[in-house]
N, C-alpha and C. Protein backbone atom coordinates (compact mmCIF):
# COMPACT_ATOMS: atom_id res chain seq x y z
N UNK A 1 160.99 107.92 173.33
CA UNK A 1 160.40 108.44 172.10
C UNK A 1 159.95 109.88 172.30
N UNK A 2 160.01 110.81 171.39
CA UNK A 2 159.59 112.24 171.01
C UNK A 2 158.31 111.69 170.92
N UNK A 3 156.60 111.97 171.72
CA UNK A 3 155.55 112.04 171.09
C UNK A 3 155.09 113.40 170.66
N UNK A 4 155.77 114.42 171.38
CA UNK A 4 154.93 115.72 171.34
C UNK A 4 156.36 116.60 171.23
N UNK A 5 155.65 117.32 170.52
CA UNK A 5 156.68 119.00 170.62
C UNK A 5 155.76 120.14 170.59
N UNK A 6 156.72 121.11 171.63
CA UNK A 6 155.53 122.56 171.74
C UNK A 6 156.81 123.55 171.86
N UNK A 7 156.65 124.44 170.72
CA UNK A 7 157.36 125.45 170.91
C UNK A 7 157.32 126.48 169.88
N UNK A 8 158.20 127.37 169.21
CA UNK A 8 158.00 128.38 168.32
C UNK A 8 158.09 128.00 166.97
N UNK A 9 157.58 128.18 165.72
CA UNK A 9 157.78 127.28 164.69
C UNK A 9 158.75 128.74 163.90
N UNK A 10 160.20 128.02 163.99
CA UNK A 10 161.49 128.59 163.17
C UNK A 10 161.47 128.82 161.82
N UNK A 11 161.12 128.29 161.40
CA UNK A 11 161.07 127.61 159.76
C UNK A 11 160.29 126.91 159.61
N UNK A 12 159.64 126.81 158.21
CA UNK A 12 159.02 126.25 157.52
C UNK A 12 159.03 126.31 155.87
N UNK A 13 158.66 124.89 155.43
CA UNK A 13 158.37 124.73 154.18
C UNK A 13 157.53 123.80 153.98
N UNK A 14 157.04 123.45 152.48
CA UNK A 14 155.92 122.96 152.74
C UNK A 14 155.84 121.10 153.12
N UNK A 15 157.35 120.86 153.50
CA UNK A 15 157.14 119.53 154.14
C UNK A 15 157.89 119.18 155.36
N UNK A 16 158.23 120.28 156.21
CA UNK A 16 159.57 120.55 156.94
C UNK A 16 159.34 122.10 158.17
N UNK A 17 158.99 121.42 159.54
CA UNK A 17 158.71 122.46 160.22
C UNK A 17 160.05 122.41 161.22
N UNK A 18 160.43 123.48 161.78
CA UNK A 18 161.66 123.34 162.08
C UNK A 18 161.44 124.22 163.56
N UNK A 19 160.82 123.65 164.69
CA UNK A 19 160.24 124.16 165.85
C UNK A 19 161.51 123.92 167.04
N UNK A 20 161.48 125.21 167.35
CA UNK A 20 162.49 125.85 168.76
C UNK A 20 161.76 125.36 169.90
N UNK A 21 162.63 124.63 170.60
CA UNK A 21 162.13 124.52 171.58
C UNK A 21 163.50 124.29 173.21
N UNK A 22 163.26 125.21 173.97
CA UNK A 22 164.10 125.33 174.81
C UNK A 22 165.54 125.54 174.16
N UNK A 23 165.59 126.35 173.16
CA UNK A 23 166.87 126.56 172.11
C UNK A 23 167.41 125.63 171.13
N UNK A 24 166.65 124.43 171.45
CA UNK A 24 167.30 123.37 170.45
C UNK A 24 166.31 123.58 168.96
N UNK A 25 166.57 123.14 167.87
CA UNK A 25 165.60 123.44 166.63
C UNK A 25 165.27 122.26 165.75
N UNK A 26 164.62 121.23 166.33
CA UNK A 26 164.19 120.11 165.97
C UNK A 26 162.89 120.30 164.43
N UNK A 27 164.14 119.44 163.59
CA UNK A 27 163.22 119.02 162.20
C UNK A 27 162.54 118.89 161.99
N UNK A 28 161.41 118.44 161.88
CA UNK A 28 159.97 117.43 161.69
C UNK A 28 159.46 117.99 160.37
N UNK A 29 159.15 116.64 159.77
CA UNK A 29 158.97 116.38 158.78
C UNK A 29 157.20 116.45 158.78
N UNK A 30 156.81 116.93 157.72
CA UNK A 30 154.71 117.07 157.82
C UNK A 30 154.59 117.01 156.04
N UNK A 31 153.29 116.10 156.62
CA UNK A 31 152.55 116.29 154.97
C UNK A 31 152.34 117.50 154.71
N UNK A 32 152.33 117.58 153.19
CA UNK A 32 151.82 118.93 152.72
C UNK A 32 150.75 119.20 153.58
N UNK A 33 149.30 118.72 153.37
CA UNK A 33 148.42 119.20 154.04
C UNK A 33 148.54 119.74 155.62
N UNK A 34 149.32 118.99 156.32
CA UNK A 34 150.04 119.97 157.61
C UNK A 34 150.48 121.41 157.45
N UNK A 35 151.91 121.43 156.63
CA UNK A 35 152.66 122.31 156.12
C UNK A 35 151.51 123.31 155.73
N UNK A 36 150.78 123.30 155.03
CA UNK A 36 149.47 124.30 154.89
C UNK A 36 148.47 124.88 155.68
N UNK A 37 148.56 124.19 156.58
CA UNK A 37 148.11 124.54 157.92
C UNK A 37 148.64 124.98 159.33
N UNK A 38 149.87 125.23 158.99
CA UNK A 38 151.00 125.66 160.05
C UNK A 38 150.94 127.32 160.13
N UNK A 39 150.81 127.44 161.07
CA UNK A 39 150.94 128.86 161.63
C UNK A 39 152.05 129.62 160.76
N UNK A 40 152.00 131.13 161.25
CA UNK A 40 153.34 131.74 160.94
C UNK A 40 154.25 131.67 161.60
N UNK A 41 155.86 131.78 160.63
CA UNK A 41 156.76 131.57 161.63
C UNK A 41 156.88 132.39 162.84
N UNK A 42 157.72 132.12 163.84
CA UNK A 42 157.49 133.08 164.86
C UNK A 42 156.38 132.50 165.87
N UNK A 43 155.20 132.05 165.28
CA UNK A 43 154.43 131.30 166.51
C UNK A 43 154.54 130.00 166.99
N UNK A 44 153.25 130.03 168.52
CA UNK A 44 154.04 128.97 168.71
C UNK A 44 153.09 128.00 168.30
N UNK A 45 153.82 126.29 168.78
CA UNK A 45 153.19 125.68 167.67
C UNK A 45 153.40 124.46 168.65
N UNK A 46 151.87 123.44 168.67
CA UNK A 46 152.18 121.90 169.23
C UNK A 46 152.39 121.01 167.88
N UNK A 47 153.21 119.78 167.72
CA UNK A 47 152.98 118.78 167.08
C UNK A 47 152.98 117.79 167.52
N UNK A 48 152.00 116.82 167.38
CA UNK A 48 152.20 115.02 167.85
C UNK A 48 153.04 114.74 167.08
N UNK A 49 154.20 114.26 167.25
CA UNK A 49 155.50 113.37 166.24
C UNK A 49 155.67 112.09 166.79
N UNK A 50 156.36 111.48 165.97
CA UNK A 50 157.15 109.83 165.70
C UNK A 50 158.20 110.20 165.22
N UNK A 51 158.45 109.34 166.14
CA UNK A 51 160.64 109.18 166.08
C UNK A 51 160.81 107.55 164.93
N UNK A 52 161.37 108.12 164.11
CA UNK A 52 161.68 106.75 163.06
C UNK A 52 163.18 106.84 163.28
N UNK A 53 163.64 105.53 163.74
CA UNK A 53 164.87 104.93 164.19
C UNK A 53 165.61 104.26 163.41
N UNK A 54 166.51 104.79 162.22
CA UNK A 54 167.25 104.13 161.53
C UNK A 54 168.60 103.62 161.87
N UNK A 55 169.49 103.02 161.31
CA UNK A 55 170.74 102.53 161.86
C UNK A 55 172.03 104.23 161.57
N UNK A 56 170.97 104.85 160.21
CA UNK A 56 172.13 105.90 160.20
C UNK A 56 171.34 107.64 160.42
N UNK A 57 170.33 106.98 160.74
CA UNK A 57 169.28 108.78 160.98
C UNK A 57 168.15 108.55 162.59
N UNK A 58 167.99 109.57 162.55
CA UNK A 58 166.72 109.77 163.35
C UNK A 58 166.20 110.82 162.82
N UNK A 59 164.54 110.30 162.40
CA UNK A 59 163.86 111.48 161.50
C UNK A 59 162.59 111.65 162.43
N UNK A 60 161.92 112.80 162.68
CA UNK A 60 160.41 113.33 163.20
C UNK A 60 159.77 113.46 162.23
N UNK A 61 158.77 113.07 162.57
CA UNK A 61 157.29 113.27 161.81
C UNK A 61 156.44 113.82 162.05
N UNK A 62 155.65 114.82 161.73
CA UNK A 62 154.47 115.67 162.67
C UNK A 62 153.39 115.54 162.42
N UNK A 63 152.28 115.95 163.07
CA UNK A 63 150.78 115.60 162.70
C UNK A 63 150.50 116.46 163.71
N UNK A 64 149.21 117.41 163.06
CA UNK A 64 148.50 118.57 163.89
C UNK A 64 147.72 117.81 164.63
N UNK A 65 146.83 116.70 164.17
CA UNK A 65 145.86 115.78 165.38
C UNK A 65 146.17 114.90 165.65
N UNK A 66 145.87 113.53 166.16
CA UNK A 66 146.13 112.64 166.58
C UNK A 66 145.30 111.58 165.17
N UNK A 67 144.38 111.98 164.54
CA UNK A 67 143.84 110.89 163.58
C UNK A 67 145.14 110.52 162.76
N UNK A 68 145.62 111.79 162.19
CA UNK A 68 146.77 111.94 160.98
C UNK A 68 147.80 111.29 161.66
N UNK A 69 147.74 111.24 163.11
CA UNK A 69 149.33 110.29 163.47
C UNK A 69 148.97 108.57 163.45
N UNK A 70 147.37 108.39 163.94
CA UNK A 70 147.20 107.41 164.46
C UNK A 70 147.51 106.51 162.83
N UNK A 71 146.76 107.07 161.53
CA UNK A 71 146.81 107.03 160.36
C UNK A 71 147.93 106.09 159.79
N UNK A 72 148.92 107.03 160.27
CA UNK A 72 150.15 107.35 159.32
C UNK A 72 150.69 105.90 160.57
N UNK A 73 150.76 105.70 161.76
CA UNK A 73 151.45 105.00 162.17
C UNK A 73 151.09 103.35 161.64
N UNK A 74 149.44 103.49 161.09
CA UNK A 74 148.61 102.28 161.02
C UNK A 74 149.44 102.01 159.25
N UNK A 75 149.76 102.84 158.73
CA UNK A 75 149.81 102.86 157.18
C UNK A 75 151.54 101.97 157.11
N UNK A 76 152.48 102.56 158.25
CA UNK A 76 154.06 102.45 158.23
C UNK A 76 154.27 101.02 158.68
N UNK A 77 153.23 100.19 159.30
CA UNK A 77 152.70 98.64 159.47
C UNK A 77 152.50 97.59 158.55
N UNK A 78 152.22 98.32 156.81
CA UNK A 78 151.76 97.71 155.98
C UNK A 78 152.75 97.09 155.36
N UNK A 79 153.38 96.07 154.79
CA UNK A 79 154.84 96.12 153.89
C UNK A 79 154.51 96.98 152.57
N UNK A 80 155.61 97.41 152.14
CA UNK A 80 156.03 98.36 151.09
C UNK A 80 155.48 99.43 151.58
N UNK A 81 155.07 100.01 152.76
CA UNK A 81 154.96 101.01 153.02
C UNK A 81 155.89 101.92 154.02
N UNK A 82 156.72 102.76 153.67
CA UNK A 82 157.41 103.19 154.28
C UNK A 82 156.99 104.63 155.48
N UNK A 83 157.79 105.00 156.10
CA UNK A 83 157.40 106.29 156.13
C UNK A 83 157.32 107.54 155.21
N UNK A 84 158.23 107.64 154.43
CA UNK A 84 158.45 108.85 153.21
C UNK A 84 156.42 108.35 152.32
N UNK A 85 156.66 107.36 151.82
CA UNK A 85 155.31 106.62 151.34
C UNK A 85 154.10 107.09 151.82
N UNK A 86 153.86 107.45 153.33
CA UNK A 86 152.77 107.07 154.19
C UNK A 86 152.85 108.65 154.14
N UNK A 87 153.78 109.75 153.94
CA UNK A 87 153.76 110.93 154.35
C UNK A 87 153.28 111.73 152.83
N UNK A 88 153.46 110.68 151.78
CA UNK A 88 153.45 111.23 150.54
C UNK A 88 151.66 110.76 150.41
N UNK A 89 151.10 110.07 150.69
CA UNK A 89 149.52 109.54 150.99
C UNK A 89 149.21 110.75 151.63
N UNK A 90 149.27 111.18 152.86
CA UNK A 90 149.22 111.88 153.50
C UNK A 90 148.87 113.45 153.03
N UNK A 91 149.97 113.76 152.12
CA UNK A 91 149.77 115.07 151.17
C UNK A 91 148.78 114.76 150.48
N UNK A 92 148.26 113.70 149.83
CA UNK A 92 147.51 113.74 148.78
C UNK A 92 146.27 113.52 149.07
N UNK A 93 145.91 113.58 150.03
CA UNK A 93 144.10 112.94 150.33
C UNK A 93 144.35 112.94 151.78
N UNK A 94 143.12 114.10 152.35
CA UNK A 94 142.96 114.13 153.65
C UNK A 94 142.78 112.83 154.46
N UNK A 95 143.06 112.55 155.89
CA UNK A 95 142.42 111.37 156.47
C UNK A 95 141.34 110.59 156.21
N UNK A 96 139.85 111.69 156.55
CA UNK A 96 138.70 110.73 155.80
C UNK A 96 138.29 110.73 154.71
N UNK A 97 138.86 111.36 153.86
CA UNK A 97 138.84 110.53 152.70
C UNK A 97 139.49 109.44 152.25
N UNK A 98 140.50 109.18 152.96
CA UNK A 98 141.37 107.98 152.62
C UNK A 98 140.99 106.71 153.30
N UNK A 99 140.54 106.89 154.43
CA UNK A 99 139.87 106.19 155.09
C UNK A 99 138.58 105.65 153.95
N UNK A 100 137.87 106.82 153.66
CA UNK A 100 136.37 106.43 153.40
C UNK A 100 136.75 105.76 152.18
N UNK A 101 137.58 105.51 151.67
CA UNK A 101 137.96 104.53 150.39
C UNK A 101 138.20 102.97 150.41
N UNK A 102 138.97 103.47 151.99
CA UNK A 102 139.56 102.11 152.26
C UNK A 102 138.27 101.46 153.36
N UNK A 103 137.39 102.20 154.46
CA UNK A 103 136.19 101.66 154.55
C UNK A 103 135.35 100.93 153.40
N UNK A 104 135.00 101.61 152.05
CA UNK A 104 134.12 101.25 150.92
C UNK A 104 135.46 100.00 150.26
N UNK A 105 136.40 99.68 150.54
CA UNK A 105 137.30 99.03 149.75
C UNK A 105 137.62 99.38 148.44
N UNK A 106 137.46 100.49 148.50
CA UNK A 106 138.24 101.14 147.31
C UNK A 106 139.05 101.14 146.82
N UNK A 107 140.19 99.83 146.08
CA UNK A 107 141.57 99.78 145.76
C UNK A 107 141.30 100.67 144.58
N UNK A 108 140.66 100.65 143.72
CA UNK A 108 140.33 101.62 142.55
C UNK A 108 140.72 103.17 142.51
N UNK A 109 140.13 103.45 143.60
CA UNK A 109 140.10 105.01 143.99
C UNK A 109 141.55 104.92 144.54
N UNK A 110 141.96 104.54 145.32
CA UNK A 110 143.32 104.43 146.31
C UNK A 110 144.15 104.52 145.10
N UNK A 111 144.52 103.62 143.97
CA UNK A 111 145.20 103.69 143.16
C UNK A 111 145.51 104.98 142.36
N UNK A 112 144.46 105.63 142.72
CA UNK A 112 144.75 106.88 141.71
C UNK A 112 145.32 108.39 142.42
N UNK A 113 146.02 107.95 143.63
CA UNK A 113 146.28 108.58 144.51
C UNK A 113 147.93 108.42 144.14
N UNK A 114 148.65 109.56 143.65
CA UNK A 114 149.90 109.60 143.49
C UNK A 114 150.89 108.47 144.03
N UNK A 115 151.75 107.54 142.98
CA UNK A 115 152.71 106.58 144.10
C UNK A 115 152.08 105.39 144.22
N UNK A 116 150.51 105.07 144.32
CA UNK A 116 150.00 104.04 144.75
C UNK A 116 149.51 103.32 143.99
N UNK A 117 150.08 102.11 143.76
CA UNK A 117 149.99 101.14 142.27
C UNK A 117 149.01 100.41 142.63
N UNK A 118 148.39 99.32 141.90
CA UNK A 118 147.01 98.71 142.11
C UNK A 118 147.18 97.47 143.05
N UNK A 119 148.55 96.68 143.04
CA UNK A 119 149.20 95.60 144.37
C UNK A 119 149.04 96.91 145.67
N UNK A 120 149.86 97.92 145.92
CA UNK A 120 149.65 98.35 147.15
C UNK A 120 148.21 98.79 147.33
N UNK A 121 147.38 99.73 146.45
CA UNK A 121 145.94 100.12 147.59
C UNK A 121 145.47 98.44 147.76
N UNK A 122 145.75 97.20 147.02
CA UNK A 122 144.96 96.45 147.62
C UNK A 122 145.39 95.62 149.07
N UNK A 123 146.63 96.05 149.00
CA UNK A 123 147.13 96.09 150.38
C UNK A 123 146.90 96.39 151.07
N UNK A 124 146.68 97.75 151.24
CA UNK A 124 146.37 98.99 152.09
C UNK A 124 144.49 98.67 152.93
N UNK A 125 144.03 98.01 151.45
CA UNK A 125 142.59 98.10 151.57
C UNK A 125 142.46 96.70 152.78
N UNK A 126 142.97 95.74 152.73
CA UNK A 126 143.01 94.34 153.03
C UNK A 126 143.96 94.44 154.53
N UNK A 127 144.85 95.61 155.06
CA UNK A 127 145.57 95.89 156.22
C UNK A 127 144.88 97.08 156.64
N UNK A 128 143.95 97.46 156.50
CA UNK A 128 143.09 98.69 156.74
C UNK A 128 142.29 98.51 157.30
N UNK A 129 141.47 97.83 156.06
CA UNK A 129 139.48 97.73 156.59
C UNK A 129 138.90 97.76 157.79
N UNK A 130 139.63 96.71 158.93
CA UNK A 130 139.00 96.46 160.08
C UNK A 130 139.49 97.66 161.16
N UNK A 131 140.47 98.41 160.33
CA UNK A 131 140.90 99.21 161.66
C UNK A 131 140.61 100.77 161.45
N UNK A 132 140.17 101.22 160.04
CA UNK A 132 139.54 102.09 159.38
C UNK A 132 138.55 103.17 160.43
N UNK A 133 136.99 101.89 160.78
CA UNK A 133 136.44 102.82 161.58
C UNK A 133 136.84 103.26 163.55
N UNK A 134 137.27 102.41 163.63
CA UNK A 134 138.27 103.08 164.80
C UNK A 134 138.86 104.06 164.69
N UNK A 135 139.82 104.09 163.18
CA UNK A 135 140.56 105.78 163.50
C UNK A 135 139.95 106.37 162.95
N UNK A 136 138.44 106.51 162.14
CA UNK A 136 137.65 107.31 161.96
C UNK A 136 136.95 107.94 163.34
N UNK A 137 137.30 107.17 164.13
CA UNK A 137 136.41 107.38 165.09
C UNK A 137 136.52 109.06 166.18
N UNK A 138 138.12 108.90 166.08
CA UNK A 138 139.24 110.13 166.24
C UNK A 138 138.09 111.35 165.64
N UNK A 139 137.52 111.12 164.94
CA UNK A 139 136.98 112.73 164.32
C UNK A 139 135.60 112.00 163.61
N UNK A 140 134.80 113.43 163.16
CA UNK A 140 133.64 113.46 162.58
C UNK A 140 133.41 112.57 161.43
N UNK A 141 133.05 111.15 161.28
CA UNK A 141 132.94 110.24 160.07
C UNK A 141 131.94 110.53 159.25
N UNK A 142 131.60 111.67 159.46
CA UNK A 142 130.85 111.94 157.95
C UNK A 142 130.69 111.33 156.59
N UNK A 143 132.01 111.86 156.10
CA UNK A 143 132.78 111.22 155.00
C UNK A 143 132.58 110.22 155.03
N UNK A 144 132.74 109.25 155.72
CA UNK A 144 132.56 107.78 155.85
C UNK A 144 131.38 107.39 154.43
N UNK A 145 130.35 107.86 154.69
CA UNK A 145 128.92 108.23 154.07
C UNK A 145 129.30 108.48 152.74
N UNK A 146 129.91 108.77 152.19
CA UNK A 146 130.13 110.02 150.79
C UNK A 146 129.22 108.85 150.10
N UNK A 147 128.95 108.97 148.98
CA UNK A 147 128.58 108.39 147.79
C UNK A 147 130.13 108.54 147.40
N UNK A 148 130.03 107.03 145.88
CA UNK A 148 131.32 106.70 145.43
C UNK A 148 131.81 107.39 144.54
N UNK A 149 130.70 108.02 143.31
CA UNK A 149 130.87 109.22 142.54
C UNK A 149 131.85 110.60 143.19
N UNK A 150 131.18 110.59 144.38
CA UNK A 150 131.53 112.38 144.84
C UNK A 150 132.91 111.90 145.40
N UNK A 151 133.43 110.68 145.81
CA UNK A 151 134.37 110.44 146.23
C UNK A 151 135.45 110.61 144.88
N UNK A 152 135.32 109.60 143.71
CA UNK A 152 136.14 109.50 142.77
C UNK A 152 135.92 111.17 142.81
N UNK A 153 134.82 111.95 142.68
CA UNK A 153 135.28 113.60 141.70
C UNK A 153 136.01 114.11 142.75
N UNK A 154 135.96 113.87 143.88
CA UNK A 154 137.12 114.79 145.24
C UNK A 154 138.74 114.22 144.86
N UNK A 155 138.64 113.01 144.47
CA UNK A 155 139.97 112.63 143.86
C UNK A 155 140.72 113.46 142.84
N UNK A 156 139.57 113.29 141.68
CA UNK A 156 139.37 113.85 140.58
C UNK A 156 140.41 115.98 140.60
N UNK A 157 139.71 115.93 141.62
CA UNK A 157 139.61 117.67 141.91
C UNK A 157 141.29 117.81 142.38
N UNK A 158 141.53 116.60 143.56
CA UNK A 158 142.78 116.92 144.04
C UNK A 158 144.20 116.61 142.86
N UNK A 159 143.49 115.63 141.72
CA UNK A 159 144.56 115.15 140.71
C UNK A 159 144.77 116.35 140.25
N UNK A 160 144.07 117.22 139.62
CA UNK A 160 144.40 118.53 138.99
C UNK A 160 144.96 120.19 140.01
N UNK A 161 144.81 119.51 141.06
CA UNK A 161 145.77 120.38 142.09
C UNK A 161 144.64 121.00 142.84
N UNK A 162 143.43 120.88 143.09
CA UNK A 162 142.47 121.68 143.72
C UNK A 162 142.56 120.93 145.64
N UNK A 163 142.90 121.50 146.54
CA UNK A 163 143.27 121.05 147.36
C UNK A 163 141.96 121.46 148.53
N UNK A 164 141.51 120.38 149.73
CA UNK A 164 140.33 120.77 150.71
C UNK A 164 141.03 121.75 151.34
N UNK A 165 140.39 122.60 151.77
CA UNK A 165 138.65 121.88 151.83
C UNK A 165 137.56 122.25 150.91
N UNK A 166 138.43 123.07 150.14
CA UNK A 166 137.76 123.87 148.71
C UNK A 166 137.01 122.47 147.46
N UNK A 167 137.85 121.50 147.53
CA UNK A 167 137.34 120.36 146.80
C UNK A 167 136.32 119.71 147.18
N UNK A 168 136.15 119.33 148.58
CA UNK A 168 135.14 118.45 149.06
C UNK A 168 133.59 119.76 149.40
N UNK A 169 134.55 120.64 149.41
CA UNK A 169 132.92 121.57 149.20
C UNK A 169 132.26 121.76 148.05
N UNK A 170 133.08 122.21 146.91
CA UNK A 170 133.06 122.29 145.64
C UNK A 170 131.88 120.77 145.28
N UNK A 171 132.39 119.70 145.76
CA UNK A 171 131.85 118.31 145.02
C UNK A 171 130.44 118.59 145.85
N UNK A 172 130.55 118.63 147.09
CA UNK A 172 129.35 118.84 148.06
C UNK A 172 128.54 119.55 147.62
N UNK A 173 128.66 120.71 146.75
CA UNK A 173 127.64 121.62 146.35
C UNK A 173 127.17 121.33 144.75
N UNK A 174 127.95 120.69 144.21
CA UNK A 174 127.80 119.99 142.99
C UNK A 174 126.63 118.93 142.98
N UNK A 175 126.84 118.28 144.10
CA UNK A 175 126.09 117.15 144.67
C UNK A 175 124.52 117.64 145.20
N UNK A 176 124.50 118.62 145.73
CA UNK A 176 123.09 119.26 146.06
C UNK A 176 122.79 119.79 145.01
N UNK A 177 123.26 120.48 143.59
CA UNK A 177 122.32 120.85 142.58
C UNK A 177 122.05 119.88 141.31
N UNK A 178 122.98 118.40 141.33
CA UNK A 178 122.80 117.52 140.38
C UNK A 178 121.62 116.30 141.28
N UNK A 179 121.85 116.17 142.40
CA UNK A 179 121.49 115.19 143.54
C UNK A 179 122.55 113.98 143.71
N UNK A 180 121.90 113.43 144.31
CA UNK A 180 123.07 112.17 145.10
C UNK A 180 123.21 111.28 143.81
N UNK A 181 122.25 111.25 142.90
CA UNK A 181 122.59 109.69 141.86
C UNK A 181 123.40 110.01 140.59
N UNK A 182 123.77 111.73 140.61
CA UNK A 182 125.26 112.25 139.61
C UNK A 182 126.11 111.51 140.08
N UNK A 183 127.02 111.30 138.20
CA UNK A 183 127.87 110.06 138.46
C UNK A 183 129.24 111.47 138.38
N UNK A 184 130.18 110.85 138.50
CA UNK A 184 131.41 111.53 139.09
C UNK A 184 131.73 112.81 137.89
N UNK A 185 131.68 112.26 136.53
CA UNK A 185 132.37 113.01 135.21
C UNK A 185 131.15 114.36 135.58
N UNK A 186 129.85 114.26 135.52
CA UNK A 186 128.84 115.59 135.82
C UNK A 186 129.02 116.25 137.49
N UNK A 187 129.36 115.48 138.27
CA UNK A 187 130.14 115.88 139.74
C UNK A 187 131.49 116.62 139.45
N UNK A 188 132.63 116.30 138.55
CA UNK A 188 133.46 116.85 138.70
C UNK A 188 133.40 118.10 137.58
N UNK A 189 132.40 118.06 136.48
CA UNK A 189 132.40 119.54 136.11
C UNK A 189 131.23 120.55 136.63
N UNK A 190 130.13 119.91 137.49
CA UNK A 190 129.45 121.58 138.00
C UNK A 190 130.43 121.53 139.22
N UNK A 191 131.38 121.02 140.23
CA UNK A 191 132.06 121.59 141.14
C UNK A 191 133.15 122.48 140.39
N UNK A 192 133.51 122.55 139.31
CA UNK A 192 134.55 123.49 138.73
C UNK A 192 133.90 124.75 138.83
N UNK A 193 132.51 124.79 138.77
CA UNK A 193 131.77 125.93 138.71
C UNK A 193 131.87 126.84 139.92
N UNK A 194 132.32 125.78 140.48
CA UNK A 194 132.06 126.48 142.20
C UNK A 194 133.09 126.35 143.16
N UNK A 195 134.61 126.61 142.63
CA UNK A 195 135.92 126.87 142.85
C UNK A 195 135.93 128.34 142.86
């Protein structure tokens, strides 16, 4: 198996890093939110990847940390969840927030996450839960904490294209001038204020 690649990043787009390494120019495939966080071309660049083994492809997958791989490998476990699926989650809602949904059992919130119908987040929520704070564990569980309001308005923020870390600050500061017991609809318009 490919776990790691380190080398110059060739190309890029925003779901498709295309890293040189010892002359060869290996594919790998990244969530948007990766792809947005990728260096310029020309530098160099580590990724943790997964080798997905089909009968007629071999595709890479990348992830800048190890939560986003551990994530994505826990998500490609679930039925009806594929890899393309797990990478399209992936773009749409950072790790802990997706987590902190599926910690709170959030099929509600999960559902409103591009692709994800109300049978799969309760899937997701029910093949998740117990393994949630473990790969929270990978990084700072803050989030874990959110209130459910500031969670739905971080949703809220990313449905209309407002992408973190600008959203979860935006709600965060919304949240310190309304207080913690603002319900999401007054959360998601003073954070517009503060985009």
């Amino acid at each position: 198996m490919i776990e790691r690649l380190r080398g110059i990043l060739a190309h890029k787009t925003p779901l498709l890093a295309i890293i040189e390494c010892g002359g060869v120019g290996y594919g790998v495939n990244v969530s948007a939110r990766t792809g947005e966080m990728l260096p310029g071309e020309g530098s160099e660049l580590t990724l943790l990847t997964h080798l997905i083994v089909r009968e007629d492809s071999l595709t890479l997958y990348g992830f800048l940390d190890a939560q986003e791989k551990e994530l994505f490998l826990n998500m490609i476990e679930v039925t009806g969840i594929g890899p393309k699926m797990a990478q399209r989650i992936l773009s749409s809602i950072s790790p802990n927030d997706f987590l902190s949904l599926i910690a709170m059992e959030n099929s509600a919130g999960l559902s409103k996450i591009k692709g994800i119908g109300k049978k799969t987040s309760e899937m997701l929520v029910l093949a998740l839960k117990d393994k949630a704070l473990a790969i929270s564990a990978t990084a700072s569980n803050s989030s874990v904490a959110m209130p459910f309001a500031e969670q739905e308005a971080i949703l809220a923020l990313h449905t209309l294209g407002v992408k973190d870390p600008g959203a979860k600050k935006a709600v965060e500061k919304a949240a310190e001038i309304l207080g913690k017991d603002a319900d999401s609809g007054k959360l998601i318009a003073e954070a517009l204020r503060h985009l």
